[in-house]
N, C-alpha and C. Protein backbone atom coordinates (compact mmCIF):
# COMPACT_ATOMS: atom_id res chain seq x y z
N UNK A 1 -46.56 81.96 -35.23
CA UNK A 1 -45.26 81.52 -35.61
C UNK A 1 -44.21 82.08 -34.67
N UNK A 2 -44.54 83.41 -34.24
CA UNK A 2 -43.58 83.94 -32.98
C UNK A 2 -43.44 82.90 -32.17
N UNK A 3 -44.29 82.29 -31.59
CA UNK A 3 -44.74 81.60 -30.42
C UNK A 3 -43.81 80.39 -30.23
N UNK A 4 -44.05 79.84 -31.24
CA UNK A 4 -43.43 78.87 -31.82
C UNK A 4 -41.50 79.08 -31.53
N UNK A 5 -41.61 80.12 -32.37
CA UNK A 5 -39.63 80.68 -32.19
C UNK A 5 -39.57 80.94 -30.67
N UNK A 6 -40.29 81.16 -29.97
CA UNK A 6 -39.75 81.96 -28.96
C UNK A 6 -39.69 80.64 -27.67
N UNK A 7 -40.82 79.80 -27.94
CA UNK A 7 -40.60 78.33 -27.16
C UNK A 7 -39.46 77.93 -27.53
N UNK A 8 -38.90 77.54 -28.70
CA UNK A 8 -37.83 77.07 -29.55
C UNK A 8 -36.70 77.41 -28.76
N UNK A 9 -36.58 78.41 -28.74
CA UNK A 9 -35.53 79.52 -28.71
C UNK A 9 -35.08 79.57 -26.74
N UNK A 10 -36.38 78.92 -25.98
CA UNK A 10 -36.13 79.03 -24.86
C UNK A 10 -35.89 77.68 -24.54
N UNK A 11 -36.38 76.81 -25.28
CA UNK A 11 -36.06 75.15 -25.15
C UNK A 11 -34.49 74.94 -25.51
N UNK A 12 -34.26 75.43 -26.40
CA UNK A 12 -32.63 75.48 -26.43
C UNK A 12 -31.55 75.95 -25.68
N UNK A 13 -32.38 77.48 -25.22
CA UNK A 13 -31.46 77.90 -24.11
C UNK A 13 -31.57 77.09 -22.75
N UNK A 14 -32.67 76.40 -22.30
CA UNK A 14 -32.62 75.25 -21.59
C UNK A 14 -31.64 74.08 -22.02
N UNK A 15 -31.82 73.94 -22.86
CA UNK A 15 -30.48 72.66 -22.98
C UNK A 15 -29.26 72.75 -23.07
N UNK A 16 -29.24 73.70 -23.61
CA UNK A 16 -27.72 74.38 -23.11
C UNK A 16 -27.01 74.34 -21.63
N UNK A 17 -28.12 74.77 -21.10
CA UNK A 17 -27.51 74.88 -19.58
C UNK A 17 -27.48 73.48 -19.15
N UNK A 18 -28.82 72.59 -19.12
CA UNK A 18 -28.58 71.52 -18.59
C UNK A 18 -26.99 70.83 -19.42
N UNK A 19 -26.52 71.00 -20.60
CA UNK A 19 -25.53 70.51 -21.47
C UNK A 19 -24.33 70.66 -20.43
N UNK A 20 -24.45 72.06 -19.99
CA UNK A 20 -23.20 72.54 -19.59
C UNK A 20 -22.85 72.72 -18.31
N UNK A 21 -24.43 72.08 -17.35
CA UNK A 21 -24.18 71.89 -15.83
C UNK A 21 -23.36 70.16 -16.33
N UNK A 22 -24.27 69.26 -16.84
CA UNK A 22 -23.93 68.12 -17.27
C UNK A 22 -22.54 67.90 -17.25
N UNK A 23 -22.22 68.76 -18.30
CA UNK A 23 -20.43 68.73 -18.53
C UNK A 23 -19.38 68.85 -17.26
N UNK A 24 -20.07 69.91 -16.74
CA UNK A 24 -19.18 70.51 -15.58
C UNK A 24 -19.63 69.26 -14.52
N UNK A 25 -20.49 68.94 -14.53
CA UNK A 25 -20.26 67.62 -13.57
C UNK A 25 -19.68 66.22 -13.48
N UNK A 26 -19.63 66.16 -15.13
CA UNK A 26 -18.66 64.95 -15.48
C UNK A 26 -17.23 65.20 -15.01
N UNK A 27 -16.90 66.39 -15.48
CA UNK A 27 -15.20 67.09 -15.53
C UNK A 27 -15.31 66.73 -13.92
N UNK A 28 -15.92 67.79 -13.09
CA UNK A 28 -15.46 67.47 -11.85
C UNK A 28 -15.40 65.69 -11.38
N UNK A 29 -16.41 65.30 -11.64
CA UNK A 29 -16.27 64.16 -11.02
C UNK A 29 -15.45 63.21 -11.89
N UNK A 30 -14.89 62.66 -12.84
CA UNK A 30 -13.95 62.58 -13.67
C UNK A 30 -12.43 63.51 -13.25
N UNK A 31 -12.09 64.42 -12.64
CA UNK A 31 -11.31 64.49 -12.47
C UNK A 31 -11.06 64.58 -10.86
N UNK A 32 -11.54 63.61 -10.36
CA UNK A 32 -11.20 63.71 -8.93
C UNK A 32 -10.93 62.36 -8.56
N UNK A 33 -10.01 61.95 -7.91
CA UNK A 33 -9.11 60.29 -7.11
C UNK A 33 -9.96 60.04 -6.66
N UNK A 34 -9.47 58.57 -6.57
CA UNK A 34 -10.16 58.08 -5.92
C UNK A 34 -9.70 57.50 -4.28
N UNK A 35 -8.77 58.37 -3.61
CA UNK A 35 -7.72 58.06 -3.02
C UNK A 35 -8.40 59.51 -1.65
N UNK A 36 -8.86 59.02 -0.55
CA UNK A 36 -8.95 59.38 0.60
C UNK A 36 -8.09 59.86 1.70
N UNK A 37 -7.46 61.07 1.74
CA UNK A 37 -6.62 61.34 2.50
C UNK A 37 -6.84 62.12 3.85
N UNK A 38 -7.07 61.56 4.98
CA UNK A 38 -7.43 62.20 6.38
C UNK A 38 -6.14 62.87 6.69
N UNK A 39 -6.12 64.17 7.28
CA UNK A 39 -5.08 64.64 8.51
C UNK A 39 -5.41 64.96 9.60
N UNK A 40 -5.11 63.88 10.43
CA UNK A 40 -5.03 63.89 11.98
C UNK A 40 -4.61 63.99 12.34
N UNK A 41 -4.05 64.62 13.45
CA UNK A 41 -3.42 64.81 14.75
C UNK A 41 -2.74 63.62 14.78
N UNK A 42 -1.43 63.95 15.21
CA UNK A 42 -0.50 62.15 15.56
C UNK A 42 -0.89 62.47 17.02
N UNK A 43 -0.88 61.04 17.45
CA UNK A 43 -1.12 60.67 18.88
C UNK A 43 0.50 61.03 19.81
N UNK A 44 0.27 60.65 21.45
CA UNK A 44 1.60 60.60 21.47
C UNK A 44 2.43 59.43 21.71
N UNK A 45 3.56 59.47 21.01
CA UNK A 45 4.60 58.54 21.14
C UNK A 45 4.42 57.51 22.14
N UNK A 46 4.22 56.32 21.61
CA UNK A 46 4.39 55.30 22.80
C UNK A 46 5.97 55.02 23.79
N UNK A 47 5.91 54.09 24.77
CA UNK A 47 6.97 53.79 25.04
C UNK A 47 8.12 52.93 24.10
N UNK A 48 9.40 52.86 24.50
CA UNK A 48 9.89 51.52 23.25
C UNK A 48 9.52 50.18 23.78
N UNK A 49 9.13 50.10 22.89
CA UNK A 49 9.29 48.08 23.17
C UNK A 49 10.75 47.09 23.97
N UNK A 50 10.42 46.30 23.97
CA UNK A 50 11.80 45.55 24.18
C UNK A 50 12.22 45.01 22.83
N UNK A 51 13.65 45.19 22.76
CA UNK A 51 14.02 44.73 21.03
C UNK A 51 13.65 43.28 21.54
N UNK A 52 13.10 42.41 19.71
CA UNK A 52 13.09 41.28 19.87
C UNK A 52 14.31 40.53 19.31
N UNK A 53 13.87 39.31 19.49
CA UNK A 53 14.94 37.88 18.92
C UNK A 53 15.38 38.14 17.54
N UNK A 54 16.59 37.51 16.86
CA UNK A 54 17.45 37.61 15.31
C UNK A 54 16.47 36.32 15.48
N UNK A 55 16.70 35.99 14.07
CA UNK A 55 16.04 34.77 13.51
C UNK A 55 17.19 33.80 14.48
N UNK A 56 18.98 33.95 13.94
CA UNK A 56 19.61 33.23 14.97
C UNK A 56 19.32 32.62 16.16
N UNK A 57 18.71 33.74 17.07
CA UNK A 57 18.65 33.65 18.43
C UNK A 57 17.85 32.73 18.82
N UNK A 58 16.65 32.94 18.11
CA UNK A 58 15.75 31.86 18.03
C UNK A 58 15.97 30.73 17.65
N UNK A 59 17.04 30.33 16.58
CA UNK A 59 17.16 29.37 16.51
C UNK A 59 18.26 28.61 17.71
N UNK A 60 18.98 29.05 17.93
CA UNK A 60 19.62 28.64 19.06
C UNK A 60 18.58 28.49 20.22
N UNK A 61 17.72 29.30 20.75
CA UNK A 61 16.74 29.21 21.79
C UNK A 61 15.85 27.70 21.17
N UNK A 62 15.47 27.11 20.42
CA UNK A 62 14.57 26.02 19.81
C UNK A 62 15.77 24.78 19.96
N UNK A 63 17.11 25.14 19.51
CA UNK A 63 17.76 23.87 19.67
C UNK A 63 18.38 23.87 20.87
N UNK A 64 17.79 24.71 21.59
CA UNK A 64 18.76 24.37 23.65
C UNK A 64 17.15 23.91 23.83
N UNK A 65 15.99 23.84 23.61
CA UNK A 65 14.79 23.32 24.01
C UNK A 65 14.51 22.11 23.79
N UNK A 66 15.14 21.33 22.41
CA UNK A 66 14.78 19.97 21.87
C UNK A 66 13.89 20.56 21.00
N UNK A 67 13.54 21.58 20.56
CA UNK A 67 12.41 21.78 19.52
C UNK A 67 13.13 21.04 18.11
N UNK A 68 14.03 21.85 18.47
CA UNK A 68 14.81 21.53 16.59
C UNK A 68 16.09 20.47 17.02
N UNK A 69 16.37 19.55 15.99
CA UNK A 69 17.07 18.07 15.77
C UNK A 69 18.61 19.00 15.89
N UNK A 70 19.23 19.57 16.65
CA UNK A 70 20.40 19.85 15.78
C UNK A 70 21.43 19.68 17.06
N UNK A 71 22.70 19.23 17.26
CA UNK A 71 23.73 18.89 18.43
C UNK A 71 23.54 20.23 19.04
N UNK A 72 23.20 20.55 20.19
CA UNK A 72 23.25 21.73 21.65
C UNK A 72 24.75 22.31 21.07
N UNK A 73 26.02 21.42 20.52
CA UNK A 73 27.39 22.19 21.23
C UNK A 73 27.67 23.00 19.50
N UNK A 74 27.21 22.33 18.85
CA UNK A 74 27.00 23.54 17.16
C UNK A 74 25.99 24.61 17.20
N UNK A 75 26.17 25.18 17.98
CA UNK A 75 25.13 26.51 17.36
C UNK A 75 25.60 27.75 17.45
N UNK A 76 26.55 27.71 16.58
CA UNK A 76 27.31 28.90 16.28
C UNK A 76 26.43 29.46 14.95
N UNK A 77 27.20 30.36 14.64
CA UNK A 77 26.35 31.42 13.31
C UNK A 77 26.81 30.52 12.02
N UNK A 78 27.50 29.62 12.06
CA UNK A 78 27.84 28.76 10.66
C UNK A 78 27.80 27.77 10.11
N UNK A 79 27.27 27.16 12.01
CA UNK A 79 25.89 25.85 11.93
C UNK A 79 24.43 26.36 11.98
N UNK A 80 24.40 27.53 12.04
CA UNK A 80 22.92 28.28 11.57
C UNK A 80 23.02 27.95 10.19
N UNK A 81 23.46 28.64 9.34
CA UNK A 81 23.36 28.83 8.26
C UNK A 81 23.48 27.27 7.47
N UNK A 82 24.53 26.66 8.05
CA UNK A 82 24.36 25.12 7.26
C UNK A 82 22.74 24.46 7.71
N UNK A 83 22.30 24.76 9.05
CA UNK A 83 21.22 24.58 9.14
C UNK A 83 19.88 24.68 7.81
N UNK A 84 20.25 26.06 7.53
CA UNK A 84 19.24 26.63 6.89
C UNK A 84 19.43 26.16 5.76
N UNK A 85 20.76 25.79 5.13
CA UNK A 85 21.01 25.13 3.66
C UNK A 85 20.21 24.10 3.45
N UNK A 86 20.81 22.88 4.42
CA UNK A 86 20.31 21.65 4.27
C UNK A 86 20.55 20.75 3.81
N UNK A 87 20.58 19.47 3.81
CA UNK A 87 21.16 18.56 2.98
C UNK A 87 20.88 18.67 1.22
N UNK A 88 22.18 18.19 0.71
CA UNK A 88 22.15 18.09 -0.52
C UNK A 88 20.67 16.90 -0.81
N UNK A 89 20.14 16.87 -2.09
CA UNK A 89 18.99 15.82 -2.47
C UNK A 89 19.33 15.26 -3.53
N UNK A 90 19.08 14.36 -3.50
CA UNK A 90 19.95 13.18 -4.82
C UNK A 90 19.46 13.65 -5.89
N UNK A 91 20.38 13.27 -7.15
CA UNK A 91 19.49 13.50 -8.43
C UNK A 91 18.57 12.65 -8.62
N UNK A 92 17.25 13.59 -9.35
CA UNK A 92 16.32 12.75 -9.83
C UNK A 92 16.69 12.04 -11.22
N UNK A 93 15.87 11.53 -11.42
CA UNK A 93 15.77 10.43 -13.03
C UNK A 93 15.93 11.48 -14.29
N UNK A 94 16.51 11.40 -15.32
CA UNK A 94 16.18 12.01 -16.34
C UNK A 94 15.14 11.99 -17.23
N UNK A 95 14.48 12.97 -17.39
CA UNK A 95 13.47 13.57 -18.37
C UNK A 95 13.64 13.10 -19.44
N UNK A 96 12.35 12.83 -20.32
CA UNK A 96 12.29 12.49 -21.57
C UNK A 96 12.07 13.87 -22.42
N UNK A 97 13.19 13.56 -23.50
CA UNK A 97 12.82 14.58 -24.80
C UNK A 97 11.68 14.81 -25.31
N UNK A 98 11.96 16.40 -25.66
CA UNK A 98 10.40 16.39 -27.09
C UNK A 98 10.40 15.35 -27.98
N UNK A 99 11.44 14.77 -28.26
CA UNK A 99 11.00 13.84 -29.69
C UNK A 99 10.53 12.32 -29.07
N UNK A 100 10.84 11.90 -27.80
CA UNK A 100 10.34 10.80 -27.21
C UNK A 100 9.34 11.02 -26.74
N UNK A 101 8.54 11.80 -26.13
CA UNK A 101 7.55 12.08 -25.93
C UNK A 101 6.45 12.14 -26.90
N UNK A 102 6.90 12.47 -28.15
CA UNK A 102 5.92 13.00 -29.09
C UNK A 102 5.87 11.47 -30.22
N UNK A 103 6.98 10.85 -29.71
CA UNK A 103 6.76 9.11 -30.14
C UNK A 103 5.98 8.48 -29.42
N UNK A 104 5.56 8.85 -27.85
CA UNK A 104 4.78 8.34 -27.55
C UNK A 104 3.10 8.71 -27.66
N UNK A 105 3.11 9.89 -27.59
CA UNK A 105 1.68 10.47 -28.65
C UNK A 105 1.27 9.74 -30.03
N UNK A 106 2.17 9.43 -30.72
CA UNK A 106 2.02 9.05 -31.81
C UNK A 106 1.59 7.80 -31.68
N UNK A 107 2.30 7.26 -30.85
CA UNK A 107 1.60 5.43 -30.61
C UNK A 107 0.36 5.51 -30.17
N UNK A 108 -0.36 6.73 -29.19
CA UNK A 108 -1.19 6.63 -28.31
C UNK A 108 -2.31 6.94 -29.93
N UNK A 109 -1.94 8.20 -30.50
CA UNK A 109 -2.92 8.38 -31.80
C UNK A 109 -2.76 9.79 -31.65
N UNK A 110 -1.62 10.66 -32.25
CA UNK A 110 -2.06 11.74 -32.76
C UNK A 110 -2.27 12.43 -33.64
N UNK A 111 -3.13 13.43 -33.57
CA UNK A 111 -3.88 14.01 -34.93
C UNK A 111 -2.44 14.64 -35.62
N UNK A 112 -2.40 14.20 -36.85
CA UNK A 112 -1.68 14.81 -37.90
C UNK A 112 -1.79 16.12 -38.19
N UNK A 113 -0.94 17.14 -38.07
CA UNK A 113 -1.61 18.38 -38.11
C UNK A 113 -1.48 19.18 -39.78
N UNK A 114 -0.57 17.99 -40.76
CA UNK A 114 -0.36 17.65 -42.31
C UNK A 114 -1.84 17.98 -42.61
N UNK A 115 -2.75 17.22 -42.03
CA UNK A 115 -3.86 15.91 -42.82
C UNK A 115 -4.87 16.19 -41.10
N UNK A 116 -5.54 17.50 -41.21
CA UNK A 116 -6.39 16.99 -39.70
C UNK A 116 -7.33 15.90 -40.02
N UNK A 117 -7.55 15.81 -39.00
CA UNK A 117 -8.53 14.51 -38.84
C UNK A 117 -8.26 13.25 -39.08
N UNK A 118 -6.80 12.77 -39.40
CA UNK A 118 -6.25 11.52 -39.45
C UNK A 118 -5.59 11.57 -38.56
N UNK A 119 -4.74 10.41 -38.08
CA UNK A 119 -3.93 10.07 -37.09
C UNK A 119 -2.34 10.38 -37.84
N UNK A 120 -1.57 10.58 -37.01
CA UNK A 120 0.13 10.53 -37.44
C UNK A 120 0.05 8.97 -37.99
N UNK A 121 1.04 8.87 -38.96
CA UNK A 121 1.04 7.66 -39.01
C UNK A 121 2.37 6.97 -38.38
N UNK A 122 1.81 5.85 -37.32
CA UNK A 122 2.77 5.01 -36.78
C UNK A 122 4.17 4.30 -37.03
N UNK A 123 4.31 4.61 -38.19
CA UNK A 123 5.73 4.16 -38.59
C UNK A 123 6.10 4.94 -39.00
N UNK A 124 5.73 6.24 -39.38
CA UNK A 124 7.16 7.44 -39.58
C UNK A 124 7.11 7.94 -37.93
N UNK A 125 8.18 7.82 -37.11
CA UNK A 125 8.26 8.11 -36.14
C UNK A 125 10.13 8.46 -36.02
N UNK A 126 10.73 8.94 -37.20
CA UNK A 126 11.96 9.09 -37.30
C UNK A 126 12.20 10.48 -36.84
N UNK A 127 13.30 10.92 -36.28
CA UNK A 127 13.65 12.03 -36.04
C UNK A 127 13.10 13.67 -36.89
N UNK A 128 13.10 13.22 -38.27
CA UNK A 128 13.19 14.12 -39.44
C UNK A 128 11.15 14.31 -38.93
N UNK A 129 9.98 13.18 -39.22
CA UNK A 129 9.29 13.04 -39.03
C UNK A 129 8.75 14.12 -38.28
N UNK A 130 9.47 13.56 -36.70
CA UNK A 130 9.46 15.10 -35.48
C UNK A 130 9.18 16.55 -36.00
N UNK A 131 10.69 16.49 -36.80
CA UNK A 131 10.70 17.99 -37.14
C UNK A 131 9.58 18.83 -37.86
N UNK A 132 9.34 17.67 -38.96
CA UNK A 132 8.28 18.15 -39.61
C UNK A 132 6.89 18.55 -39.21
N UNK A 133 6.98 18.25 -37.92
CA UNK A 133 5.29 18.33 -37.19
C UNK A 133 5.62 20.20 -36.61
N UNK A 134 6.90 20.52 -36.15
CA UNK A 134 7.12 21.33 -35.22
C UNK A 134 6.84 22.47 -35.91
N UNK A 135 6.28 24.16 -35.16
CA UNK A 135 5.67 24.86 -36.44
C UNK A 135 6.43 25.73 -36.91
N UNK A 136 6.89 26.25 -38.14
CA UNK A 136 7.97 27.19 -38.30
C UNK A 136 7.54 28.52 -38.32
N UNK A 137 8.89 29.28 -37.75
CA UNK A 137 8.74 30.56 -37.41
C UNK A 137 8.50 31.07 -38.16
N UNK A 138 7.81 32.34 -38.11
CA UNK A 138 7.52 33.35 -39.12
C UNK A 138 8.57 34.06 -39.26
N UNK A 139 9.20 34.78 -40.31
CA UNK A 139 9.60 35.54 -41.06
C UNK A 139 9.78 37.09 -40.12
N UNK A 140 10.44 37.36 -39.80
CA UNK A 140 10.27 38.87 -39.59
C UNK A 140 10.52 39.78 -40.23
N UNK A 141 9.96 40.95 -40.56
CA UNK A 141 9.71 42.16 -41.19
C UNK A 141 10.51 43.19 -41.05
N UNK A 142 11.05 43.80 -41.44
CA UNK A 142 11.68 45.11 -40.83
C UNK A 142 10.73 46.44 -41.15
């Protein structure tokens, strides 16, 4: 029965440790980024570049080329910018309402959401009708 306790007794103190290398290896690795940070030596300084072109410049350089549609003797900084505006664009057509739209669902066949599985029916298609399909808000709570 010693024998017994004393395996016991050393099997536990084995698991312990493995418990508590275990742990300590989660923590570390669990608490470490995942974010790689080298420090190197900076190189040395290059030369400067040549500054480049404004967006302007360029655009004046494209319309003394024929690239871009615009008169050679306007290319000041305020026929740039009207440039960049652009012509006004006509109005489009007006949009149909939720409630015209949802008259036309109704002609096409939509599900009643009163009564599923039937269709709206085709002749209540009155304003009030509309409303009644639309879903009401809930209540708020304080």
């Amino acid at each position: 029965m010693q024998i017994v306790y004393a395996f016991s007794r050393k099997h536990v103190k084995a698991n312990l440790w493995a418990t508590f290398l275990l742990s300590a290896f989660c923590i570390v690795a669990f608490s470490c980024s995942n974010e790689l940070h080298m420090l190197l030596p900076e190189g040395p300084e290059g030369p400067e570049g040549p500054a480049g072109k404004s967006a302007y410049e360029v655009w004046v350089d494209e319309v003394n080329n024929g690239t871009i549609d615009w008169p050679q003797d306007r290319t000041d900084i305020n026929n740039f910018f009207l440039y960049l505006k652009g012509e006004d664009g006509k109005a489009g057509a007006n949009g149909k309402s939720a409630y015209e739209l949802w008259v036309e669902e109704v002609n096409k066949g939509l599900e009643n959401p009163h009564n599923p599985g039937n269709n709206w029916p085709k002749d209540q298609t009155e304003l009030n009708d509309f409303c009644t399909t639309l879903p009401v808000p809930m209540a708020r709570t304080a």
